[in-house]
N, C-alpha and C. Protein backbone atom coordinates (compact mmCIF):
# COMPACT_ATOMS: atom_id res chain seq x y z
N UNK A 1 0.84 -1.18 0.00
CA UNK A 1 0.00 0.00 0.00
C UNK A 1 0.88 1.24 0.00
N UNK A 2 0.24 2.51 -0.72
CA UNK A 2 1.11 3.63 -0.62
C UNK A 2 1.48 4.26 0.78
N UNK A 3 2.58 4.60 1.04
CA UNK A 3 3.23 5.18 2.28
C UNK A 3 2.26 5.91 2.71
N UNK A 4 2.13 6.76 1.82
CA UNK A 4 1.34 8.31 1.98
C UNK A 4 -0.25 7.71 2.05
N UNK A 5 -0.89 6.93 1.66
CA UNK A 5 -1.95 7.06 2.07
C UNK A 5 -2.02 6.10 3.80
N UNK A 6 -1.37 5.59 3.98
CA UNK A 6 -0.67 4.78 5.41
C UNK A 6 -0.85 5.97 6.44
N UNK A 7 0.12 6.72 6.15
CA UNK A 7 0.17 8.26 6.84
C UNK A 7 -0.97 9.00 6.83
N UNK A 8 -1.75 9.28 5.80
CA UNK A 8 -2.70 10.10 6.45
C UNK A 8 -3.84 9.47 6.74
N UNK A 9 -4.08 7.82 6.79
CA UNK A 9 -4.86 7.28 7.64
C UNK A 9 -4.19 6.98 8.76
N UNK A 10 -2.96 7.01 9.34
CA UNK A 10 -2.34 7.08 10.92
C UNK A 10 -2.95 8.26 11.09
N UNK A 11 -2.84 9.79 10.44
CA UNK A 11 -2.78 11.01 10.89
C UNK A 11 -4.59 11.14 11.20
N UNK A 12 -5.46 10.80 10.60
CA UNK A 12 -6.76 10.52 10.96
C UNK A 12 -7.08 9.74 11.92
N UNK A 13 -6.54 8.63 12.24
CA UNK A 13 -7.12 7.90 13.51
C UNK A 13 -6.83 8.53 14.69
N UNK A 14 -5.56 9.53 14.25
CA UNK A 14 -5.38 9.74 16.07
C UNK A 14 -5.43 11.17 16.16
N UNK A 15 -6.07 11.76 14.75
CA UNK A 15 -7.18 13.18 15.02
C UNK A 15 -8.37 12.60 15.57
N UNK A 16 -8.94 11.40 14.70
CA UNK A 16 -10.46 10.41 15.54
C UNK A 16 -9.75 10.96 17.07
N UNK A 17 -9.40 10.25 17.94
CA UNK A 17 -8.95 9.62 18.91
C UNK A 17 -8.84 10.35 19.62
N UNK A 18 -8.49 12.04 19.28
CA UNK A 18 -8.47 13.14 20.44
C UNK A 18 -9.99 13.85 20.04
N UNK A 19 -10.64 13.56 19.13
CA UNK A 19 -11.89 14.29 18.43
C UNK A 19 -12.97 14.40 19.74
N UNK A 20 -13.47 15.53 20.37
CA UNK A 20 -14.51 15.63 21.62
C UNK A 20 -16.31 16.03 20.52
N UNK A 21 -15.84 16.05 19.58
CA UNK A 21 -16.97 16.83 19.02
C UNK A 21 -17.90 15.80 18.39
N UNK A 22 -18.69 15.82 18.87
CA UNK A 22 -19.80 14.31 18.79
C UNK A 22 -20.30 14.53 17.38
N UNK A 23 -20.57 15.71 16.78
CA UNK A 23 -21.19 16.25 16.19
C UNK A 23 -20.22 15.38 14.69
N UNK A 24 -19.13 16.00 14.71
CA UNK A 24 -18.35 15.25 13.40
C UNK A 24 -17.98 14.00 13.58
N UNK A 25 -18.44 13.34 14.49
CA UNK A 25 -18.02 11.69 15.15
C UNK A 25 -19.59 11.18 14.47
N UNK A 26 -20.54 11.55 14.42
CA UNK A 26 -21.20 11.29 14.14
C UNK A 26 -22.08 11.52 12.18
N UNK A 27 -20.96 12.79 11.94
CA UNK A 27 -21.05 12.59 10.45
C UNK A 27 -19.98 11.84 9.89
N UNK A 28 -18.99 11.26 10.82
CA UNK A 28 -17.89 10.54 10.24
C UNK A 28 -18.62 8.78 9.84
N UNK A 29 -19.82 8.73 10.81
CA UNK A 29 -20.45 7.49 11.16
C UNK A 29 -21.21 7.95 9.87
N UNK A 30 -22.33 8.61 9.31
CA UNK A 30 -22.93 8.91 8.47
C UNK A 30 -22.53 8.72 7.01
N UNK A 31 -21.29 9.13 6.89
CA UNK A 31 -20.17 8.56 5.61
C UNK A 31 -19.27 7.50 5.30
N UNK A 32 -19.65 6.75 6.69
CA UNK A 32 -19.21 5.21 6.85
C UNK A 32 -20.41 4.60 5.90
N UNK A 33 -21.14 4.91 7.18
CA UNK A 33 -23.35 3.70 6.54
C UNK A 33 -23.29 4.42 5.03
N UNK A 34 -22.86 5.64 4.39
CA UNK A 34 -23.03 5.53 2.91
C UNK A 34 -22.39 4.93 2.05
N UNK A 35 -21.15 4.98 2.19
CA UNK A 35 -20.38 4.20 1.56
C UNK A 35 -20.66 2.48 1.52
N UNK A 36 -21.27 2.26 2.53
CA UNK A 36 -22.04 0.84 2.60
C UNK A 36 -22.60 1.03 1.63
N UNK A 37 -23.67 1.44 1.48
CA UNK A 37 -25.07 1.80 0.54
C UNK A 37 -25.08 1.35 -1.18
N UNK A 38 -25.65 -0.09 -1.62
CA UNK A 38 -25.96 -0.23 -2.24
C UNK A 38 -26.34 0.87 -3.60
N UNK A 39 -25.56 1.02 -4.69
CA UNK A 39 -25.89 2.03 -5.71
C UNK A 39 -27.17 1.35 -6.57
N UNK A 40 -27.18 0.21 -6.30
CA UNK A 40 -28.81 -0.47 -6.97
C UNK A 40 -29.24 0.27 -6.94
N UNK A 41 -29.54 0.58 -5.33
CA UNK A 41 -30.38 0.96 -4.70
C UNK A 41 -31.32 2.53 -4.35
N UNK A 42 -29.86 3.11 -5.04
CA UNK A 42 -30.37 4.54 -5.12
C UNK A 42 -30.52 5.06 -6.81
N UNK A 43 -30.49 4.23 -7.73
CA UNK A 43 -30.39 4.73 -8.87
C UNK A 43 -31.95 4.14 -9.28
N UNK A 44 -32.61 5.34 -10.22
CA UNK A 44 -34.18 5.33 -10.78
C UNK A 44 -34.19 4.05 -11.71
N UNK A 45 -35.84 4.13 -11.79
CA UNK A 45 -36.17 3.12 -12.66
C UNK A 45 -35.78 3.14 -13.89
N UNK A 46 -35.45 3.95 -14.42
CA UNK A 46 -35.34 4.09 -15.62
C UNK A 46 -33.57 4.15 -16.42
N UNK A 47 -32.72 4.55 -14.86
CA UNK A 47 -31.83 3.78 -15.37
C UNK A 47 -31.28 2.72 -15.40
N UNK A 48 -31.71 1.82 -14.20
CA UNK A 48 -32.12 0.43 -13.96
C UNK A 48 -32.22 -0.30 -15.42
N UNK A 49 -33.35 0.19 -15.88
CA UNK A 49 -34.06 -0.46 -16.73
C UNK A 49 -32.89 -0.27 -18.32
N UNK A 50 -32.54 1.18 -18.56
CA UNK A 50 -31.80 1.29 -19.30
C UNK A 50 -30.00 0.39 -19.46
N UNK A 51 -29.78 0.05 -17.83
CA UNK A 51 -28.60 -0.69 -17.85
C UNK A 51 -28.89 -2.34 -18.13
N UNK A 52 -30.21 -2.99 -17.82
CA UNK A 52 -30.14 -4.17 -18.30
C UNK A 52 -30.52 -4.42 -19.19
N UNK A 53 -31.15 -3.27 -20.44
CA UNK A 53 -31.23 -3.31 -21.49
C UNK A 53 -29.64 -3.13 -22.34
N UNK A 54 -29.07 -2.58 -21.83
CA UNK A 54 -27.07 -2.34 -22.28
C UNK A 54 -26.86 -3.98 -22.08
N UNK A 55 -27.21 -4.52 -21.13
CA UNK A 55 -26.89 -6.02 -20.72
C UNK A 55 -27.15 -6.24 -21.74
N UNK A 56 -28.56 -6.53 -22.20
CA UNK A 56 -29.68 -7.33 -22.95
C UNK A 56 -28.74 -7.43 -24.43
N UNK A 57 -28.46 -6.41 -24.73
CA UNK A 57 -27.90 -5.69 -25.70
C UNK A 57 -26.33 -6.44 -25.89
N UNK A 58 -25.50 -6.61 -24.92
CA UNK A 58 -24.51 -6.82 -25.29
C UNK A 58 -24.28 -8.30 -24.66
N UNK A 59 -24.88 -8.85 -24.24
CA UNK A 59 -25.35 -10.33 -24.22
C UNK A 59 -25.83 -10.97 -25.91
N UNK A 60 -26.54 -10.56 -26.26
CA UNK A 60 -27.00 -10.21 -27.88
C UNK A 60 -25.85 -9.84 -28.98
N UNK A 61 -25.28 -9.30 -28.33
CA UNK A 61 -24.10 -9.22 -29.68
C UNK A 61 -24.30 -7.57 -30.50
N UNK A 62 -24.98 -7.34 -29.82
CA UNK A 62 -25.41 -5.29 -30.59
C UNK A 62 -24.44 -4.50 -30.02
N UNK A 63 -23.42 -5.11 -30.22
CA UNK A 63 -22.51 -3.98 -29.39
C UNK A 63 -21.64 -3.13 -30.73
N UNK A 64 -20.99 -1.71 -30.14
CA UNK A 64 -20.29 -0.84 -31.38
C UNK A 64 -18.77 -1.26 -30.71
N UNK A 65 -18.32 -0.85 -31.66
CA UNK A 65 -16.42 -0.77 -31.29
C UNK A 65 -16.39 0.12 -30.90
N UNK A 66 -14.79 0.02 -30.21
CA UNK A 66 -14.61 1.16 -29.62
C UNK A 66 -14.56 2.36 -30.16
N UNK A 67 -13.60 2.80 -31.34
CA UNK A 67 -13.74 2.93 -32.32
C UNK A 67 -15.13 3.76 -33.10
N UNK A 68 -15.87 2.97 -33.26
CA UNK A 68 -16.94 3.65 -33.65
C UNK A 68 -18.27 4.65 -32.79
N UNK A 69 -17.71 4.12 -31.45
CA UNK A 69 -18.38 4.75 -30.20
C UNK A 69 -17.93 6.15 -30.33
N UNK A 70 -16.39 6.27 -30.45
CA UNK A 70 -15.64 7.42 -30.64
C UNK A 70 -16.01 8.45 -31.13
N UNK A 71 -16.40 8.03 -32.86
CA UNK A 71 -16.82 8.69 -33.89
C UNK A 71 -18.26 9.09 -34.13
N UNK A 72 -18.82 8.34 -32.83
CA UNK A 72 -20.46 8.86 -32.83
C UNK A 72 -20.29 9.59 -31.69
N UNK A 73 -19.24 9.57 -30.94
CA UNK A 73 -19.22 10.56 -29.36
C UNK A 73 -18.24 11.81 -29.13
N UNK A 74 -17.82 11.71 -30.53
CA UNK A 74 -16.27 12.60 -30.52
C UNK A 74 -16.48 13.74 -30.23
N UNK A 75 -17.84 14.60 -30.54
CA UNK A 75 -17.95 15.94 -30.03
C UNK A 75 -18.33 15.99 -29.14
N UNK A 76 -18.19 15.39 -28.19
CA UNK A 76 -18.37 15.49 -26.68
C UNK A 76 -17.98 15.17 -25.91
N UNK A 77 -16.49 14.31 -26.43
CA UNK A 77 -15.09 13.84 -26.21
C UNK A 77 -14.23 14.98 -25.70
């Protein structure tokens, strides 16, 4: 693992560790349970529906090259 990210998770646990302020102890807990959080789960029906149709699709064999994805996406590349 990188040094540096080693270090500034040492340098965070033992800011945690002197931390009195319940208040950011408790949004630190809040951005824990999200990062849990299922993206199923928060994304609409419709893109749901649009990604297992991409499945459907490239299970099927309708798929573009890369290549040609390019050249239909290039102005917005």
């Amino acid at each position: 693992m990188d040094l540096d990210l080693q270090n500034k998770k040492i340098e965070l646990i033992q800011w945690l560790f002197t931390l009195n302020d319940k208040t950011i102890v408790e949004k630190i807990m809040k951005l824990r349970e999200s990062e849990k959080t299922d993206w199923w789960k928060e994304i609409s029906k419709e893109e749901k529906k649009s990604i297992d149709q991409g499945i459907k699709d490239a299970d099927s064999g309708k798929l573009k090259s890369h290549s040609e994805a390019r050249k239909l996406y290039e102005k917005w590349l």
